[in-house]
C-alpha atoms as a PDB file:
ATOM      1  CA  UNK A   1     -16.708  16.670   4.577  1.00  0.00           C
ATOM      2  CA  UNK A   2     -12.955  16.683   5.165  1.00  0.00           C
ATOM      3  CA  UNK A   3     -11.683  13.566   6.193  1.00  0.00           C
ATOM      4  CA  UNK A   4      -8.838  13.613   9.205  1.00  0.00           C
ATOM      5  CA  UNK A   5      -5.817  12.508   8.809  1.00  0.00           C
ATOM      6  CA  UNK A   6      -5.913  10.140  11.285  1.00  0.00           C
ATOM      7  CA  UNK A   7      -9.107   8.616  10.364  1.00  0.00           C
ATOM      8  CA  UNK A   8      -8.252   8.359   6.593  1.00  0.00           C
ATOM      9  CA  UNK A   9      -5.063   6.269   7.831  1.00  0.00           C
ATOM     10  CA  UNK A  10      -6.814   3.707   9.646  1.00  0.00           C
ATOM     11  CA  UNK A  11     -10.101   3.384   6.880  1.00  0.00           C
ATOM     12  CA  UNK A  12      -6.088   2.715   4.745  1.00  0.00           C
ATOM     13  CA  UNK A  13      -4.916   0.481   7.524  1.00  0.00           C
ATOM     14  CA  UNK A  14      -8.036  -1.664   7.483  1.00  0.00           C
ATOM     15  CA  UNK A  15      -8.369  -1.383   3.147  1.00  0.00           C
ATOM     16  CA  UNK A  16      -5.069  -2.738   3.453  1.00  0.00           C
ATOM     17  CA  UNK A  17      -6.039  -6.182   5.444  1.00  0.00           C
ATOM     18  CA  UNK A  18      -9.000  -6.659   3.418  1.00  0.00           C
ATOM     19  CA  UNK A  19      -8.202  -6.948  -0.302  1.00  0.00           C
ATOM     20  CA  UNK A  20      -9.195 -10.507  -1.155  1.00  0.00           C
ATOM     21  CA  UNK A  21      -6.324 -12.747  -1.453  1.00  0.00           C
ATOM     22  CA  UNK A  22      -4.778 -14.308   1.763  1.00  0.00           C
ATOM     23  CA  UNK A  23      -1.367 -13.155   0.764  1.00  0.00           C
ATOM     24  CA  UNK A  24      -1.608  -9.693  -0.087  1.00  0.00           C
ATOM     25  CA  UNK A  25      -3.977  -9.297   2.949  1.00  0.00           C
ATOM     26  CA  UNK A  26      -0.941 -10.236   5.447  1.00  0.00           C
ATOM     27  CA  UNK A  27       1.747  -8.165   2.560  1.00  0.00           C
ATOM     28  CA  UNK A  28      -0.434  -4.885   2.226  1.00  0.00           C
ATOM     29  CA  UNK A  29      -1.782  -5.005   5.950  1.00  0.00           C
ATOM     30  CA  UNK A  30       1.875  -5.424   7.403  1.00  0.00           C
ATOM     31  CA  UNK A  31       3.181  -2.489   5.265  1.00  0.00           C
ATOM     32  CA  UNK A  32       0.110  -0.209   6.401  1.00  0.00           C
ATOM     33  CA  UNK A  33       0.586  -0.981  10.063  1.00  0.00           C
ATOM     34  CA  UNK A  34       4.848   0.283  10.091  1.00  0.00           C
ATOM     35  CA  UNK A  35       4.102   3.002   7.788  1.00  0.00           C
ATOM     36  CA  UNK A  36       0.784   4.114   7.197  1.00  0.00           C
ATOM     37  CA  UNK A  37       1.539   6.335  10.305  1.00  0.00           C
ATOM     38  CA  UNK A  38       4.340   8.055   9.214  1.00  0.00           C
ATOM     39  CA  UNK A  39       3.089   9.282   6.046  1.00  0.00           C
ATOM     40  CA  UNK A  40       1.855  12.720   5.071  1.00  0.00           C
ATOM     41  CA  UNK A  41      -1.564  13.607   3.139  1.00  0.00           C
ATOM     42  CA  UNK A  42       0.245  13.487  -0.282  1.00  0.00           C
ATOM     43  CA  UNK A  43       1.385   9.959   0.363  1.00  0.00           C
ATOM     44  CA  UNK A  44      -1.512   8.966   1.729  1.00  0.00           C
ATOM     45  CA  UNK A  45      -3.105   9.704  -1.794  1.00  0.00           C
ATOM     46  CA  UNK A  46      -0.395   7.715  -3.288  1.00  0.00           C
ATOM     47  CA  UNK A  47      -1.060   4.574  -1.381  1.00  0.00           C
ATOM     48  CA  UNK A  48      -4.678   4.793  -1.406  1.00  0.00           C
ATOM     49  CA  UNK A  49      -4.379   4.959  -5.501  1.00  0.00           C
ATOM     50  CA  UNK A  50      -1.855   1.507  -5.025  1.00  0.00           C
ATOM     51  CA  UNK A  51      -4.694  -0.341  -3.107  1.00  0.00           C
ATOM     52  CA  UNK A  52      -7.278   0.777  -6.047  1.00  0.00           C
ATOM     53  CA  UNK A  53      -4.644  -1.518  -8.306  1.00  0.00           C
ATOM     54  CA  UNK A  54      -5.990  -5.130  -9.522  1.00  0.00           C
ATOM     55  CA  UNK A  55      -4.144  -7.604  -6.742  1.00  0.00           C
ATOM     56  CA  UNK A  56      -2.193  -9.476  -9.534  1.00  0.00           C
ATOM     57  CA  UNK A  57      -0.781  -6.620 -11.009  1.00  0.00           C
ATOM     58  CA  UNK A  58       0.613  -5.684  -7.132  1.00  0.00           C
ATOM     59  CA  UNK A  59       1.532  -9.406  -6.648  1.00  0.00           C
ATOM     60  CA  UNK A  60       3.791  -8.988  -9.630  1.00  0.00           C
ATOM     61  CA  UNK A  61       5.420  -6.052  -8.830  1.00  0.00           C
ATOM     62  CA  UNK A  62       6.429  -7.168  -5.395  1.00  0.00           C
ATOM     63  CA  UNK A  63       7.393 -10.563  -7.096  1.00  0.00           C
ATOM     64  CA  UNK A  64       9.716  -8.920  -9.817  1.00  0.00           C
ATOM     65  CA  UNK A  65       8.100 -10.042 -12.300  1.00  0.00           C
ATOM     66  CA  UNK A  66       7.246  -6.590 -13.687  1.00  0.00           C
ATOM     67  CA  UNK A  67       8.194  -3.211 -12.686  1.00  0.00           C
ATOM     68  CA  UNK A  68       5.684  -0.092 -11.678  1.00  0.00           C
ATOM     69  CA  UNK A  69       4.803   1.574 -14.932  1.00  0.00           C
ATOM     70  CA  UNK A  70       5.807   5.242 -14.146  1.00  0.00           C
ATOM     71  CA  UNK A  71       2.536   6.954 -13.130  1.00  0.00           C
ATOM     72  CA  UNK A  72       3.272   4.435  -9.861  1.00  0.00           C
ATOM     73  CA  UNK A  73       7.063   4.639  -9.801  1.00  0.00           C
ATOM     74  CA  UNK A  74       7.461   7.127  -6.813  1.00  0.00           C
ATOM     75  CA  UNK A  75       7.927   6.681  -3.090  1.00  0.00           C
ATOM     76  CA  UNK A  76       5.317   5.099  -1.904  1.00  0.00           C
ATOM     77  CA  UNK A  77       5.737   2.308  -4.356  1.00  0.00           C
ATOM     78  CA  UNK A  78       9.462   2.167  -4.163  1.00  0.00           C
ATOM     79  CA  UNK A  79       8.889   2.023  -0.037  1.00  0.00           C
ATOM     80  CA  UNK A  80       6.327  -0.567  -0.721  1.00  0.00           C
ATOM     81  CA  UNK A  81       8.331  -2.803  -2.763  1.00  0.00           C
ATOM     82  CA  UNK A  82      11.584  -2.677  -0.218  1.00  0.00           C
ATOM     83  CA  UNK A  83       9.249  -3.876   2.570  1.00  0.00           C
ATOM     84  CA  UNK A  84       9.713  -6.844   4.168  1.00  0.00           C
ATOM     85  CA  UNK A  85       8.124  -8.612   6.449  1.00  0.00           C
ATOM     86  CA  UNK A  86       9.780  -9.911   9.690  1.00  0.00           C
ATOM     87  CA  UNK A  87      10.461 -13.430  10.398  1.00  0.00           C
END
């Protein structure tokens, strides 16, 4: 069965606030709620593969202490890592 778009971005959105760790649930969740929305079916796939990543390997990208290998290095990723969340 073909998933809508609009349901596959909220089973994302709510993937996205339940990971496991505390921090990455508030990171990942906040990114999926501003742009989740806005992204098409191709990106979609993109992020979905991101939140199939081991948490520490995600924790140390957004951390700097290692870059995206470059399988990952495209938008999504380079979107995700320039996120930041509001004060």
């Amino acid at each position: 069965m073909n998933e809508s778009l609009e349901v596959r971005r909220k089973r994302l959105a709510y993937r996205s606030r339940h990971r496991g760790t505390k921090e990455l649930d508030i990171l990942v969740g906040a990114f999926a709620e501003r742009h989740v929305a806005g992204l098409d079916a191709e990106q979609l796939g993109r992020f979905e593969a991101l939140l199939e990543l081991p948490e520490p390997l995600l924790y140390d990208w957004l951390t700097g202490k290692s870059l995206p290998p470059p399988e990952h290095d495209h938008d999504v990723t380079r979107l995700f890592l320039q996120f930041k969340l509001k004060p």
